[in-house]
C-alpha atoms as a PDB file:
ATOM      1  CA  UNK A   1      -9.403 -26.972  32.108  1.00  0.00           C
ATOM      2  CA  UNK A   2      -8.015 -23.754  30.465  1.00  0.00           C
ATOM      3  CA  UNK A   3      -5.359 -24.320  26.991  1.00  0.00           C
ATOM      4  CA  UNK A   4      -4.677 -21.826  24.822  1.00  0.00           C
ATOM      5  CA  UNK A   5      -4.187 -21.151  21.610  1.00  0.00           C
ATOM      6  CA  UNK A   6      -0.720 -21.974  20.169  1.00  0.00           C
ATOM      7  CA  UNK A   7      -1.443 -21.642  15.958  1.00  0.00           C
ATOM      8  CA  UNK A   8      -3.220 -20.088  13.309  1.00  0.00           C
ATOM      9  CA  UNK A   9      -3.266 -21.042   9.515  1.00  0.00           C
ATOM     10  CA  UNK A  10      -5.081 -20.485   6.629  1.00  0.00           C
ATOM     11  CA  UNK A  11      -4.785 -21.402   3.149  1.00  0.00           C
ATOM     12  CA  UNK A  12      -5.678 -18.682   0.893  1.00  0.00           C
ATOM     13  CA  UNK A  13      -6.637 -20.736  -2.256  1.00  0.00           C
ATOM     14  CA  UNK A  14      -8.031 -24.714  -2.390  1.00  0.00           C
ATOM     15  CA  UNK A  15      -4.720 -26.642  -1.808  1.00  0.00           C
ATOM     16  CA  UNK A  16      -2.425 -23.726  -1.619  1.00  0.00           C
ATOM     17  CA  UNK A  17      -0.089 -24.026   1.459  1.00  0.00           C
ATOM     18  CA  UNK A  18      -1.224 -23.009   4.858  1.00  0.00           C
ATOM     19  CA  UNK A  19       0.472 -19.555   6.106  1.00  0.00           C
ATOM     20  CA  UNK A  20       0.880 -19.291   9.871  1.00  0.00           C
ATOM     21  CA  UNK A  21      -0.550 -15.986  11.398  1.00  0.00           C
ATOM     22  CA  UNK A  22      -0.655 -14.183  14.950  1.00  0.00           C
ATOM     23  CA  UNK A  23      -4.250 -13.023  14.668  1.00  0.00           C
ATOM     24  CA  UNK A  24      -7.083 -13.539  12.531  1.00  0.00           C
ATOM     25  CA  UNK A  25     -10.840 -12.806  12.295  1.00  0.00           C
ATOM     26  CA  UNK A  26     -13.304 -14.916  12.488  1.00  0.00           C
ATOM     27  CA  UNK A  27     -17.016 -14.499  11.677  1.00  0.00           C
ATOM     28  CA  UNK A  28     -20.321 -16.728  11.264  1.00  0.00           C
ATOM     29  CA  UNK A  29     -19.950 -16.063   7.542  1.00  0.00           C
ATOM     30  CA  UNK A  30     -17.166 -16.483   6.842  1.00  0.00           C
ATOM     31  CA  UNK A  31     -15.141 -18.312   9.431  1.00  0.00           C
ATOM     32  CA  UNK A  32     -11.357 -17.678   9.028  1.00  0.00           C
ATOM     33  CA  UNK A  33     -10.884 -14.724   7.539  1.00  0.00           C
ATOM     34  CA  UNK A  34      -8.811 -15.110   3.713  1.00  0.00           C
ATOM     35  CA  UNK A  35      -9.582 -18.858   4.196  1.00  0.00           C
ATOM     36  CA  UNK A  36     -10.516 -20.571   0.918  1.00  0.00           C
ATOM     37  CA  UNK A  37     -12.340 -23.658   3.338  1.00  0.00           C
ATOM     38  CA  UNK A  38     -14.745 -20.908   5.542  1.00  0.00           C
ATOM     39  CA  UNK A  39     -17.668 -20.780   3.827  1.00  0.00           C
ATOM     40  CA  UNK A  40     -18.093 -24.830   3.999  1.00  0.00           C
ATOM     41  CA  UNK A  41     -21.601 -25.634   5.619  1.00  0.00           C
ATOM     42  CA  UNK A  42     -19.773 -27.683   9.342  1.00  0.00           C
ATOM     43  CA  UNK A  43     -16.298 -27.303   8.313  1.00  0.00           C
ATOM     44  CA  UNK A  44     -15.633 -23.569   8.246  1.00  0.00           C
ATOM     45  CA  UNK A  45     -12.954 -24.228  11.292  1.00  0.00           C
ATOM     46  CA  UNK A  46     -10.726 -26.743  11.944  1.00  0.00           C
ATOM     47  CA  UNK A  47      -9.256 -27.436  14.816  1.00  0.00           C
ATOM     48  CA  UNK A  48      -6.440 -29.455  15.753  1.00  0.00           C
ATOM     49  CA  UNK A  49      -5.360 -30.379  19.311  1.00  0.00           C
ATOM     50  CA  UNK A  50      -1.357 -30.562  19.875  1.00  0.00           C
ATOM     51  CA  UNK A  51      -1.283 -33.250  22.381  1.00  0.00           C
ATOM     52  CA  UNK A  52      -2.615 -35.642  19.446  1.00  0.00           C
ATOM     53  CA  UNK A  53      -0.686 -34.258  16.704  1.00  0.00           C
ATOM     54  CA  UNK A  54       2.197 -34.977  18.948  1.00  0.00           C
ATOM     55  CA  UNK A  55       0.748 -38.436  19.452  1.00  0.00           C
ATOM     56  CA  UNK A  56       0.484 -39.588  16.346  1.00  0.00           C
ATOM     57  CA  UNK A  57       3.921 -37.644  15.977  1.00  0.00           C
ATOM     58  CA  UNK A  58       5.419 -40.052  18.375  1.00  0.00           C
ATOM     59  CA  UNK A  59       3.806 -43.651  16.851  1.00  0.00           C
ATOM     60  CA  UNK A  60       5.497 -42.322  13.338  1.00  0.00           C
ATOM     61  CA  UNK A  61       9.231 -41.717  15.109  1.00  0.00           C
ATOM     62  CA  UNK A  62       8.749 -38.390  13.238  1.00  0.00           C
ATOM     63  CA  UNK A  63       8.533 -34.667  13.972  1.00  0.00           C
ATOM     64  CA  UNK A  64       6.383 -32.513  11.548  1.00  0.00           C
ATOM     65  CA  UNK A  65       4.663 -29.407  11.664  1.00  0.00           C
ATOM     66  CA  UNK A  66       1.607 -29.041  12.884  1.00  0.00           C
ATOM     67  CA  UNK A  67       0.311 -27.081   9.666  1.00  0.00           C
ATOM     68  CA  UNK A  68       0.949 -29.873   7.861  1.00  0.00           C
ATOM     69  CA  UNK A  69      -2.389 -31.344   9.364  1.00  0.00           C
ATOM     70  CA  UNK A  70      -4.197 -28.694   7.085  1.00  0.00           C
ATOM     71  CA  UNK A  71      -5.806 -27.304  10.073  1.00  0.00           C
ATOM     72  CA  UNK A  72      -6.804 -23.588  10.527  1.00  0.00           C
ATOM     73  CA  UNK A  73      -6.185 -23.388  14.653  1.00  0.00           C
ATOM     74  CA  UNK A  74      -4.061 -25.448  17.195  1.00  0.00           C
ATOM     75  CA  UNK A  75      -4.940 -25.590  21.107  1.00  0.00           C
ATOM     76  CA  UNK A  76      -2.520 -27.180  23.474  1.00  0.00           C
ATOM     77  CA  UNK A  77      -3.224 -27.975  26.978  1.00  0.00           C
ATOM     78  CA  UNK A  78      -6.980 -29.136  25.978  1.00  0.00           C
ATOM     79  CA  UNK A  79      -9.206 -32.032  26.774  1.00  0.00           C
ATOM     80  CA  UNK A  80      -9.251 -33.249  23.042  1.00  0.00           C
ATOM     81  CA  UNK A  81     -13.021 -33.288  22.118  1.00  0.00           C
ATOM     82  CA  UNK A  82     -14.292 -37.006  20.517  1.00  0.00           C
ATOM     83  CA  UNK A  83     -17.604 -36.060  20.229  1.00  0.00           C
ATOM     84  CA  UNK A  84     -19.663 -33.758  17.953  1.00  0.00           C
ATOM     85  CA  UNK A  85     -22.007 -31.105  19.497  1.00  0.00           C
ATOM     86  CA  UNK A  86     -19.651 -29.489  22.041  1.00  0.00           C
ATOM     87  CA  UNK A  87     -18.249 -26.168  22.151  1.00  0.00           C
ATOM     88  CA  UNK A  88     -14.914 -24.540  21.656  1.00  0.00           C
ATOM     89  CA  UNK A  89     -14.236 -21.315  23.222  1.00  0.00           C
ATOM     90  CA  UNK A  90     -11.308 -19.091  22.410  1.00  0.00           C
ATOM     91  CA  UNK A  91     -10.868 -16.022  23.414  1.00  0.00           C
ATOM     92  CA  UNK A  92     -14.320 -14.283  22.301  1.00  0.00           C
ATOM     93  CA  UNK A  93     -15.112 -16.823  19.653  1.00  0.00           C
ATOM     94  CA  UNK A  94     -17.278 -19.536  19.501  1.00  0.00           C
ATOM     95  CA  UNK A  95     -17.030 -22.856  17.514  1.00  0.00           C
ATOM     96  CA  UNK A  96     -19.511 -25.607  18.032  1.00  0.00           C
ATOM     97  CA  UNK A  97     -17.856 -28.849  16.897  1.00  0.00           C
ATOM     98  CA  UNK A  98     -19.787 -30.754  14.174  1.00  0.00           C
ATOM     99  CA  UNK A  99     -17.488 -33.698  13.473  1.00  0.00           C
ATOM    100  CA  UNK A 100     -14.004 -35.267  13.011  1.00  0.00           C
ATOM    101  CA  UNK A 101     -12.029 -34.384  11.200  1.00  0.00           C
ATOM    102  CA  UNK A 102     -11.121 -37.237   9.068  1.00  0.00           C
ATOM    103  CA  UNK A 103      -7.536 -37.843   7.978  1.00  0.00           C
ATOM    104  CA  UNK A 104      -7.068 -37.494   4.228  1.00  0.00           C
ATOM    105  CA  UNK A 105      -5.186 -38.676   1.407  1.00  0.00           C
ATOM    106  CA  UNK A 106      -3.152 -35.503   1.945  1.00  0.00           C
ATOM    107  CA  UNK A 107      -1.497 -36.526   4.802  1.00  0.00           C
ATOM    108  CA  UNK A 108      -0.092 -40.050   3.042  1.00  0.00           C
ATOM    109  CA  UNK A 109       1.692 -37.211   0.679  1.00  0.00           C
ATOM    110  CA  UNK A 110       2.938 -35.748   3.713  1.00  0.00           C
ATOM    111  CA  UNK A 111       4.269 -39.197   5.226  1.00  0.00           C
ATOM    112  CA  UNK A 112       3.470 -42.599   4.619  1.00  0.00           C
ATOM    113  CA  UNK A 113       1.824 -43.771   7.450  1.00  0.00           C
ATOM    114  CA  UNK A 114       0.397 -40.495   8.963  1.00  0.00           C
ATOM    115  CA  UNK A 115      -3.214 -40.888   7.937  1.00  0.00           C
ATOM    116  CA  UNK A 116      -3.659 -44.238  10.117  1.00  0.00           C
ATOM    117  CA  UNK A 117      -1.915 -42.312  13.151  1.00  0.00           C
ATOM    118  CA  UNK A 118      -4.414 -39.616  12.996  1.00  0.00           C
ATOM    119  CA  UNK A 119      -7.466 -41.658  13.128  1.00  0.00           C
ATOM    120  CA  UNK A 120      -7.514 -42.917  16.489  1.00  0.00           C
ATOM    121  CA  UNK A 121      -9.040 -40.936  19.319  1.00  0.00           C
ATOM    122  CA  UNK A 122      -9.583 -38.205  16.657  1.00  0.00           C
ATOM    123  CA  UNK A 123      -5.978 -36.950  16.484  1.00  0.00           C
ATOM    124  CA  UNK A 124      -6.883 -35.337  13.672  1.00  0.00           C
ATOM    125  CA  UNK A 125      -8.599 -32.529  15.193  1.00  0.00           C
ATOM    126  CA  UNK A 126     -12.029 -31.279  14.942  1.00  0.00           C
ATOM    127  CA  UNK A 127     -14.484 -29.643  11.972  1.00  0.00           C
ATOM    128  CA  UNK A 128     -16.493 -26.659  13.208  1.00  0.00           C
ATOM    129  CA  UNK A 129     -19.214 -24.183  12.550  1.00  0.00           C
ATOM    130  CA  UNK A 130     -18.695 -20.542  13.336  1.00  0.00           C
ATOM    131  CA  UNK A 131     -21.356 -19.675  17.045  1.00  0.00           C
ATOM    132  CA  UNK A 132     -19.482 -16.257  17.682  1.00  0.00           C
ATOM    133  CA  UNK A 133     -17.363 -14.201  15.774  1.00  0.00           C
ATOM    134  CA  UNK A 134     -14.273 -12.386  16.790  1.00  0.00           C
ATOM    135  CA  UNK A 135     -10.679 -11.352  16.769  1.00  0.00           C
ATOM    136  CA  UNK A 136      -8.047 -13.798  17.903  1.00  0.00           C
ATOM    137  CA  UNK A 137      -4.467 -14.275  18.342  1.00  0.00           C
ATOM    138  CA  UNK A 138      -1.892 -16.835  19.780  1.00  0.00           C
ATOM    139  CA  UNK A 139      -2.112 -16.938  23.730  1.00  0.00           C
ATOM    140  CA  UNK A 140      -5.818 -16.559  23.915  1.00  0.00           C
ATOM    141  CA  UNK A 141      -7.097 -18.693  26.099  1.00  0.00           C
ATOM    142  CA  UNK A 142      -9.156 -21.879  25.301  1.00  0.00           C
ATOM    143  CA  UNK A 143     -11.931 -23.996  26.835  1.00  0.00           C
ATOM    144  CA  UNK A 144     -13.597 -27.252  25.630  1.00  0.00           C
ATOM    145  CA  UNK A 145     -17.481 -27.309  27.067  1.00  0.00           C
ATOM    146  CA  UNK A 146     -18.472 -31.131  25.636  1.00  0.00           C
ATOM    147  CA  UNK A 147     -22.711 -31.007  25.108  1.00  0.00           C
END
């Protein structure tokens, strides 16, 4: 199954909002380029899918944006990984997933209730290390190869 790639955020400083790009860079060292999170051993990349933002979306009665998840990418149209050790592929970049990504107090800030909604089926997305670097940018295709 082919998604694609439908987002791109960073957040330039620790707790700073996230500002949506078109392209980015991505690289072993430093995973999102102008990302304050990509130098985090496991978590340089995180990755949310849209089918369970819009999920746990839906259980709330609420629409949100999808940066308010925190997350640096979003894929649509993608198996949604619940498993560590598979791979991500997006365009020419390569993330291999290390874990969850586990809902935070952040997201009570953002709306009561939202943290429980992410936490089944890991809605909330996907913490990865950098395989392959490279240049990206919304439409590039996407593949989930699970271990």
């Amino acid at each position: 199954m082919i998604g694609n790639l439908v987002g791109i955020a960073r957040a330039p400083e620790l707790g700073a909002p996230l500002e949506e790009m078109t392209l980015a860079s991505i690289s072993v060292e430093r995973g999102l380029a102008g990302d304050a999170r990509g130098t985090k051993p496991g978590r340089q990349v995180t990755v949310l899918f849209r089918e369970g933002w819009e999920d746990a979306c839906r259980d709330l009665g609420i629409e949100l944006p999808w940066v308010t998840r925190r997350a640096n990418l979003l894929l649509a149209n993608l198996e949604r990984p619940q498993e560590a050790g598979g791979l991500l592929r997006i365009g020419e970049v390569e993330l291999q997933i290390t874990m969850e990504t586990r809902p935070c107090h952040l997201m009570e800030r953002a709306r009561e209730g939202l943290r429980a909604a992410l936490r089944p089926e890991w809605r909330g997305g996907v913490c990865c290390a950098v395989r392959r670097g490279g240049d990206i940018r919304l439409g590039d295709g996407a593949e989930y190869l699970p271990r």
